[in-house]
Protein backbone atom coordinates (compact mmCIF):
# COMPACT_ATOMS: atom_id res chain seq x y z
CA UNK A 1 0.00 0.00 0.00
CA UNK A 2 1.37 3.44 -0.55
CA UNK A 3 2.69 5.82 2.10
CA UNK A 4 0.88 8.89 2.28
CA UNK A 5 1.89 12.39 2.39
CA UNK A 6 2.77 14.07 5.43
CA UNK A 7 1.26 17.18 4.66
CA UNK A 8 3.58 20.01 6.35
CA UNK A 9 3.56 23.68 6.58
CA UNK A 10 6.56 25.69 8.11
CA UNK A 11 6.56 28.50 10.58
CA UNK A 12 9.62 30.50 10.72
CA UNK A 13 9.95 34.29 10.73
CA UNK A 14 13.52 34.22 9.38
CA UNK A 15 13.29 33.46 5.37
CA UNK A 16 16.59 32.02 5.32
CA UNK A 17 15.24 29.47 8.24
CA UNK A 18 12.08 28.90 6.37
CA UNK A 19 14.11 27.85 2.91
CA UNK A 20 16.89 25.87 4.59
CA UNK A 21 13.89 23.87 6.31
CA UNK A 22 12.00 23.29 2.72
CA UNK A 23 15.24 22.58 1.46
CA UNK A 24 15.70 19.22 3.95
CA UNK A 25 11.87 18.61 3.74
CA UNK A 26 12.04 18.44 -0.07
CA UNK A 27 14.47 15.62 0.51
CA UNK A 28 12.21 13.39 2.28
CA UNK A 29 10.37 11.33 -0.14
CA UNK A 30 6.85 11.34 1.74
CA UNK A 31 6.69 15.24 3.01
CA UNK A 32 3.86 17.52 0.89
CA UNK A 33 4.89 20.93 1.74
CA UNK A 34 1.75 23.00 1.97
CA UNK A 35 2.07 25.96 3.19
CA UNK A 36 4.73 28.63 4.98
CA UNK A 37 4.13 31.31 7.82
CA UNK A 38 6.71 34.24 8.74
CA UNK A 39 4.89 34.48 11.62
CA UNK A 40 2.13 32.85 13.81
CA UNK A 41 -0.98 35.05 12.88
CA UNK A 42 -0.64 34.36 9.94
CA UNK A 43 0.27 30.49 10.58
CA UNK A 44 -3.45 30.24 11.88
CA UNK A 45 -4.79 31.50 8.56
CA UNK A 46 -2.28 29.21 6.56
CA UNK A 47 -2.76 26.39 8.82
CA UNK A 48 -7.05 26.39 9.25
CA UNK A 49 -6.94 26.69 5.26
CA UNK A 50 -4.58 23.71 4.62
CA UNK A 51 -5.07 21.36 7.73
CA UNK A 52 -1.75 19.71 7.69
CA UNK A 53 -0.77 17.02 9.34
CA UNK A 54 2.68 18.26 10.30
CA UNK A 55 3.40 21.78 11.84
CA UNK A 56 7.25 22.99 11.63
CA UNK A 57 7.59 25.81 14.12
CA UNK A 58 9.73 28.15 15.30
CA UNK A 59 9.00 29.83 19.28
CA UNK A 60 9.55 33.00 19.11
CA UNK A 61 8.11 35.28 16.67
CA UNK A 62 6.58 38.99 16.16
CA UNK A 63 2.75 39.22 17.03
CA UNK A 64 2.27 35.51 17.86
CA UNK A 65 4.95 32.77 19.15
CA UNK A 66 4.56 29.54 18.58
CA UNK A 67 3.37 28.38 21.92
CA UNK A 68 0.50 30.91 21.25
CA UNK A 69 -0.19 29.73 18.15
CA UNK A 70 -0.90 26.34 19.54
CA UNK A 71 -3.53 27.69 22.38
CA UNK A 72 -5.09 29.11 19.34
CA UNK A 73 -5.61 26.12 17.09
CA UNK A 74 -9.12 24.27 17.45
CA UNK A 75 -6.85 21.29 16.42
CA UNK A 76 -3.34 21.37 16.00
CA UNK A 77 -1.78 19.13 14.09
CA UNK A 78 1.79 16.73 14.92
CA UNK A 79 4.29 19.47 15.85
CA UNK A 80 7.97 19.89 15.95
CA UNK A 81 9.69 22.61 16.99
CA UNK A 82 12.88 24.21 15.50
CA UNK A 83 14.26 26.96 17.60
CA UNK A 84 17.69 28.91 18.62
CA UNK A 85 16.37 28.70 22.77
CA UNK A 86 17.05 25.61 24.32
CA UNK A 87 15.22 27.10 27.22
CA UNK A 88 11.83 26.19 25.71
CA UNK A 89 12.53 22.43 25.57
CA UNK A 90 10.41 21.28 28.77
CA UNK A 91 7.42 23.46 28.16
CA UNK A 92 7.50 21.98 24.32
CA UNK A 93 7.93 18.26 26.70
CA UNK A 94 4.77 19.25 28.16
CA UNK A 95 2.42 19.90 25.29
CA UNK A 96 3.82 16.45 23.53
CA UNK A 97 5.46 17.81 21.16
CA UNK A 98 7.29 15.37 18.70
CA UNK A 99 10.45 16.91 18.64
CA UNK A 100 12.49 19.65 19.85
CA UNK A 101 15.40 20.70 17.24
CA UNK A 102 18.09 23.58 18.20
CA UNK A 103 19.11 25.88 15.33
CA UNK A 104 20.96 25.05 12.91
CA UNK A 105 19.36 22.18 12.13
CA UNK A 106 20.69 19.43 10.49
CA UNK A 107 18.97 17.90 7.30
CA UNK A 108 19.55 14.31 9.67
CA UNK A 109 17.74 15.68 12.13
CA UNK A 110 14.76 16.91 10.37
CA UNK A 111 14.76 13.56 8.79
CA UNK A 112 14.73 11.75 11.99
CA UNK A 113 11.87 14.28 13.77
CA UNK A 114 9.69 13.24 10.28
CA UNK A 115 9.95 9.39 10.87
CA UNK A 116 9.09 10.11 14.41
CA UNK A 117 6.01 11.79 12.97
CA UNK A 118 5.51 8.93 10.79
CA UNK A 119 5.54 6.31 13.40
CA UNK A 120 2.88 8.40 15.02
CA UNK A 121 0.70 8.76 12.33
CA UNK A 122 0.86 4.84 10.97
CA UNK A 123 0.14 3.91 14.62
CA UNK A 124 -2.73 6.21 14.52
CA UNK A 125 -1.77 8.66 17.76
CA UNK A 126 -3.61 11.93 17.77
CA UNK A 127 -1.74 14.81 18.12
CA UNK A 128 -2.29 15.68 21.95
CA UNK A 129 -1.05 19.17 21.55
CA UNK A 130 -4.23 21.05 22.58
CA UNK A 131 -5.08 18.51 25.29
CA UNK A 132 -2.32 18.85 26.45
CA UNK A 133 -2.86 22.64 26.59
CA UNK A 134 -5.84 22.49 27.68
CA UNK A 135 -5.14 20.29 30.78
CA UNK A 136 -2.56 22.89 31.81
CA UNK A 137 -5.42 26.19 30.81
CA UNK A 138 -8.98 24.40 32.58
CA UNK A 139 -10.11 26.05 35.93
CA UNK A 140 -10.99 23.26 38.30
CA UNK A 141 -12.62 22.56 41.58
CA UNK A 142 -10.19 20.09 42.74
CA UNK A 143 -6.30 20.64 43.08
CA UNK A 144 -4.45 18.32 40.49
CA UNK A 145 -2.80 15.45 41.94
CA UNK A 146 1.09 16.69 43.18
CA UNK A 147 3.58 15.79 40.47
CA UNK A 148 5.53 12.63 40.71
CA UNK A 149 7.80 13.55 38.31
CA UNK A 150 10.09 16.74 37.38
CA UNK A 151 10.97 17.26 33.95
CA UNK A 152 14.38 19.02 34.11
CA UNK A 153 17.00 20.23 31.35
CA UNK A 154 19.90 19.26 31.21
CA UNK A 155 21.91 20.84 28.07
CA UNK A 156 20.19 19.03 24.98
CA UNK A 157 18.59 16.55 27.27
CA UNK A 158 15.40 16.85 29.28
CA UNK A 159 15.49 14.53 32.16
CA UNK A 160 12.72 13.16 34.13
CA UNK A 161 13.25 13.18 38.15
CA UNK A 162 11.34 11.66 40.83
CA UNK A 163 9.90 14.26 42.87
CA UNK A 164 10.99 12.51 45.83
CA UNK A 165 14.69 12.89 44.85
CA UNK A 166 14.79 16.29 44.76
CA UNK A 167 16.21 17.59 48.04
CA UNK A 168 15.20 21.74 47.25
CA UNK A 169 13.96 24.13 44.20
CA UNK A 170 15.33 27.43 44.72
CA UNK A 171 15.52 30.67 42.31
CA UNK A 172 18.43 32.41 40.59
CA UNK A 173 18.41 34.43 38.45
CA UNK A 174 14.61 34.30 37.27
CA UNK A 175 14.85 30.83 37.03
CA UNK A 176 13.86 28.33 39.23
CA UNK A 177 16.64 25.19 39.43
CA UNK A 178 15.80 21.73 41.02
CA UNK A 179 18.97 20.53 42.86
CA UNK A 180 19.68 16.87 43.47
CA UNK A 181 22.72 15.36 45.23
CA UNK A 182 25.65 17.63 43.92
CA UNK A 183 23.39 18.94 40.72
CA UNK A 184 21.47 22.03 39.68
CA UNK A 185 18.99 21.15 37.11
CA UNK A 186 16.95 24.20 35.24
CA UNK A 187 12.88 23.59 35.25
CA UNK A 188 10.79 25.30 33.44
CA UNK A 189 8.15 26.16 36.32
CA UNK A 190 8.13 29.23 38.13
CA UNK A 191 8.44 28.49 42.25
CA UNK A 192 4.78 29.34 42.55
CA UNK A 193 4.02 26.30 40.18
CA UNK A 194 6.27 24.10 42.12
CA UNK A 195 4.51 25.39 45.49
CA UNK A 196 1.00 24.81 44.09
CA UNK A 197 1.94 21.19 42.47
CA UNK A 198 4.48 19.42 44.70
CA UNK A 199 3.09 17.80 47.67
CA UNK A 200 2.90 19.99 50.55
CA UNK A 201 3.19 17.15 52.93
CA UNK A 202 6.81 16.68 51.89
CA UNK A 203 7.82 20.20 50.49
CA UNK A 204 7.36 23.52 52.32
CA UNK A 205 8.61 26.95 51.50
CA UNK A 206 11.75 27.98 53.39
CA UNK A 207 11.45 31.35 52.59
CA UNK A 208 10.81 32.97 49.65
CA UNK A 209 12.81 31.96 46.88
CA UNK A 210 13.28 28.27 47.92
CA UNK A 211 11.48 25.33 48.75
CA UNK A 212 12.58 22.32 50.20
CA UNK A 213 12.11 18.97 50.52
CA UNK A 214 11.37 18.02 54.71
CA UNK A 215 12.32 14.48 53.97
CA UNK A 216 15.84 15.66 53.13
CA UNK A 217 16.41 18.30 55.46
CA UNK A 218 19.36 16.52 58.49
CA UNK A 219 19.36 19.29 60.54
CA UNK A 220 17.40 22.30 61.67
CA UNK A 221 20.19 25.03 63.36
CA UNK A 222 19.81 28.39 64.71
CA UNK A 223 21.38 31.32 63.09
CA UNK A 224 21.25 34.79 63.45
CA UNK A 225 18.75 37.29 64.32
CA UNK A 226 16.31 34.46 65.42
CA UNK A 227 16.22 32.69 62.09
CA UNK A 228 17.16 29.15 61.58
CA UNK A 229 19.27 27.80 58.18
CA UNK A 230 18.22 23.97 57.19
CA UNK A 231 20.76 21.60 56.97
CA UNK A 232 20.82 19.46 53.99
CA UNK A 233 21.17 15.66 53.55
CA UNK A 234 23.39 15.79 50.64
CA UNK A 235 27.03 15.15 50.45
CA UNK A 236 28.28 18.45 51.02
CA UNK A 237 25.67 19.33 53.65
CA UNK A 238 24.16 22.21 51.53
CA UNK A 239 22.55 24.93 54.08
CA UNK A 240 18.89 26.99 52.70
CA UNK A 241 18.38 29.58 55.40
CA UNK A 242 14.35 29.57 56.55
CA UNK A 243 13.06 32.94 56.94
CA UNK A 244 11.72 33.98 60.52
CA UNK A 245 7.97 34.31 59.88
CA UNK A 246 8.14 30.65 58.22
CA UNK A 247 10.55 28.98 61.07
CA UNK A 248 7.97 29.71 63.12
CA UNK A 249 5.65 28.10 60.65
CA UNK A 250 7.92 24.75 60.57
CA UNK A 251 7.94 24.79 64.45
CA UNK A 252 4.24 24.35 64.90
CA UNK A 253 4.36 21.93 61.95
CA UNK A 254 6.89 19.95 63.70
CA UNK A 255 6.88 20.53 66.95
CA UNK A 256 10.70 21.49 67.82
């Protein structure tokens, strides 16, 4: 039976992007290119009036990014991402996107992300895109279940740690790292998100850029002024200081 097309438009506000992308998609024997977009408003038009079955997109762009352009789409099609900023990697993770590739991209890569596709589409998996979206948009009654798992970055890599393992998340910078025995991993959560979807049975805010894990805190030790600094259970005894208003919070909790 014949293979058919993967129908695929391309969303890239650089034109030399956008042709060095149709140039490795013209190469791939079962790719229909059907459209092109220099930016994501006009990537809805192009997309509603062609409904592909592949979407090529770059993050950021003028008027619309590509994460945007997503929330917008009644039904988005398969979707892989080609970007210059590693940093969007998790959140593309978390709306299932195929693949994530990091200008320049290679003509192997692009090849590899459309077989990916392919699998997916002979095996007959929806794109999840907008339920994915959705799931992390919808109001609800009831607080989501805490996360078990931590998608973290690590260079090229995202890496999936258990919550429990995780001994504190604290911010620098803007950016809120998870650290693990002797490692600093980047998220791509904000330390309200981590507050509102971590269990707070086992994590509680130290103060107010970190929070920390009570099942790997050793010690609890005075300090100055009345405050108290936790005492880490990792190898080099890492210390997060716990601000006054919550060490009295943690006393009651624990009764010290």
């Amino acid at each position: 039976m014949a293979t058919s097309m993967i129908r695929t438009v391309v969303v890239d506000d650089e034109p030399l992007a956008r042709a060095r992308l149709r140039s490795f998609l013209g190469a791939i024997d079962d790719v229909e290119l059907v459209g092109e977009a220099s930016n994501g408003i006009e990537a809805l038009r192009v997309v509603q009036e062609a409904e592909p079955d592949l979407l090529l997109l770059d993050v950021q762009m003028p008027g619309m990014g590509g994460f945007e352009l997503l929330g917008a789409l009644k039904r988005p099609p398969h979707v892989i991402f080609a970007t210059a900023y590693d940093e969007y990697a998790i959140r593309a993770f978390e709306v299932e996107a195929v693949d994530y590739l990091l200008k320049p991209v290679s003509q192997a890569r692009v090849a590899e992300a459309v077989a990916r596709v392919r699998t997916r589409i002979e095996q007959g998996t929806s794109p999840d895109v907008l339920k994915a979206i959705l799931r992390r948009l919808e109001p609800t009654d009831r607080a989501p279940a805490p996360l078990q798992q931590i998608p973290v970055q690590s260079g090229r890599r995202i890496i999936v740690l258990p919550a429990e393992s995780i001994f504190w998340f604290d911010v620098e910078h803007r950016l809120v790292y998870a650290h693990v025995d002797g490692r600093a991993y980047m998220t791509n959560y904000t330390l309200k998100e981590v507050e509102e979807r971590v269990d707070p049975n086992v994590f509680f805010r130290a103060h107010k850029s970190a929070i920390v894990n009570l099942t790997r805190v050793r010690e609890i030790v005075p300090w100055f002024g009345g405050r108290y600094k936790l005492i880490m259970r990792d190898s080099t005894g890492s210390e997060v200081p716990l601000s006054r208003s919550q060490s009295r919070t943690l006393r009651a909790r624990l009764k010290w």
